[in-house]
Protein backbone atom coordinates (compact mmCIF):
# COMPACT_ATOMS: atom_id res chain seq x y z
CA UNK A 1 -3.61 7.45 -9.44
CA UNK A 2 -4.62 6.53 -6.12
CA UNK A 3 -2.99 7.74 -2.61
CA UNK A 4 -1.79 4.24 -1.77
CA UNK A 5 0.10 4.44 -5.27
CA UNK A 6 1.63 7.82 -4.69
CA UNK A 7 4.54 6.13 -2.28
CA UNK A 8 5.16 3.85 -5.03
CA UNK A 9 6.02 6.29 -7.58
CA UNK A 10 9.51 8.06 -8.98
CA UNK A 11 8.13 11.04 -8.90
CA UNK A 12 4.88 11.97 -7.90
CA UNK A 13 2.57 13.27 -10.89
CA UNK A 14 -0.83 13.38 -12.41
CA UNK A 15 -1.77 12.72 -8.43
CA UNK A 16 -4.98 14.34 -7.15
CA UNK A 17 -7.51 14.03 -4.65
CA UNK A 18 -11.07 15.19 -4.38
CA UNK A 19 -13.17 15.36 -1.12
CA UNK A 20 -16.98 16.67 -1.17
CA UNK A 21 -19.16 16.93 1.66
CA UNK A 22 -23.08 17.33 1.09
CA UNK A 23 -25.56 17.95 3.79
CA UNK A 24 -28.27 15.48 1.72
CA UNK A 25 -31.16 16.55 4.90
CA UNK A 26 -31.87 19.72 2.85
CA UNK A 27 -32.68 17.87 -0.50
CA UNK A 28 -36.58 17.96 -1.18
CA UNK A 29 -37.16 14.42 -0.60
CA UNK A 30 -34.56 13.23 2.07
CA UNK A 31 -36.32 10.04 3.39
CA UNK A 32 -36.92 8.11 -0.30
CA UNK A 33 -32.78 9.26 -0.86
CA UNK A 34 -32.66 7.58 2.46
CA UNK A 35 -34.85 4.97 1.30
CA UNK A 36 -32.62 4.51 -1.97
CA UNK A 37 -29.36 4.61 0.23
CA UNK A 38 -30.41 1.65 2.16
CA UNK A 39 -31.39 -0.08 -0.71
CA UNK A 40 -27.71 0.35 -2.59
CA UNK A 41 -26.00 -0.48 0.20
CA UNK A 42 -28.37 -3.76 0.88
CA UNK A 43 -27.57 -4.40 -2.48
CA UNK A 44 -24.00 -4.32 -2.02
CA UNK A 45 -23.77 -6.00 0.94
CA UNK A 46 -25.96 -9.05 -1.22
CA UNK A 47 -23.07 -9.29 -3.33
CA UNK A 48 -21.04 -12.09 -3.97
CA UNK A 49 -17.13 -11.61 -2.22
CA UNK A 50 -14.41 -13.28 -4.54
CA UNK A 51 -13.14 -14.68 -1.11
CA UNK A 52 -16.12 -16.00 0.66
CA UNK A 53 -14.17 -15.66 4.06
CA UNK A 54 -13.70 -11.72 3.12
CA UNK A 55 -17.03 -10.34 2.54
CA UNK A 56 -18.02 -7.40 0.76
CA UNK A 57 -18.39 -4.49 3.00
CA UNK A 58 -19.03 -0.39 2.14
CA UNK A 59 -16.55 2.55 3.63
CA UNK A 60 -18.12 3.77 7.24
CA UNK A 61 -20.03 0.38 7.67
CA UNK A 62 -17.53 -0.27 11.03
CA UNK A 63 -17.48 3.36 12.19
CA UNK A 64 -20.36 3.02 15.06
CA UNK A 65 -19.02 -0.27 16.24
CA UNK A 66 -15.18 1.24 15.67
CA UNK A 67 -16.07 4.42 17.99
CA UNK A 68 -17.74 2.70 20.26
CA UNK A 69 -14.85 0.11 21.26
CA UNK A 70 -12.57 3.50 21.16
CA UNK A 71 -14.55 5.19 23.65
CA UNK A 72 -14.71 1.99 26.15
CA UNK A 73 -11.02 0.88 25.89
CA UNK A 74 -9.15 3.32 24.02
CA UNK A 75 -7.41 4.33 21.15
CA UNK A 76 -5.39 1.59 19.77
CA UNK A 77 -2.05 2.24 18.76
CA UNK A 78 0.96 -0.19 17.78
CA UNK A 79 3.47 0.00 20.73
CA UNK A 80 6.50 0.55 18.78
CA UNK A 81 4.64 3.39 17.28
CA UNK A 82 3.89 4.60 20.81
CA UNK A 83 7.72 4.29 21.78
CA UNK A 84 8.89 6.62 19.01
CA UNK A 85 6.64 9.06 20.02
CA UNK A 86 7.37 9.03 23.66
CA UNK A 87 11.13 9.49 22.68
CA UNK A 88 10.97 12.45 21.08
């Protein structure tokens, strides 16, 4: 099961979650695996979207661009959101 279906459930069950980190800079050959990861992603981004006006795209690919606009203006965060927290 995935997290977004956990909420969905009865009773949550047979729900687990993995996360693994790897420093890939200390594998032997770190720029071809750099080489290959450009390639895949390339790839991916080459593919065809089932909704041309919602393009393929990988996780991360917005996180520069996503930062930066954080950094200039700010944090976004849903004023309603922002009201419930300031009430407490």
């Amino acid at each position: 099961r995935t997290t977004c279906s956990i909420g969905t459930l009865e009773q949550e069950g047979e729900v687990s979650q993995l996360f693994l980190a790897i420093d890939c800079a200390g594998f032997p050959d770190w720029e071809k695996l750099q080489e290959e990861i450009e390639l895949s992603l390339a790839d991916l981004k080459n593919s065809q979207a089932v909704d041309p006006q919602n393009p393929v795209h990988f996780p991360g690919e917005f996180r520069e661009k996503t930062r930066k606009e954080n950094s200039e203006k700010g944090i976004p965060v849903d004023e309603r959101v922002w009201d419930e927290i300031l009430s407490l």
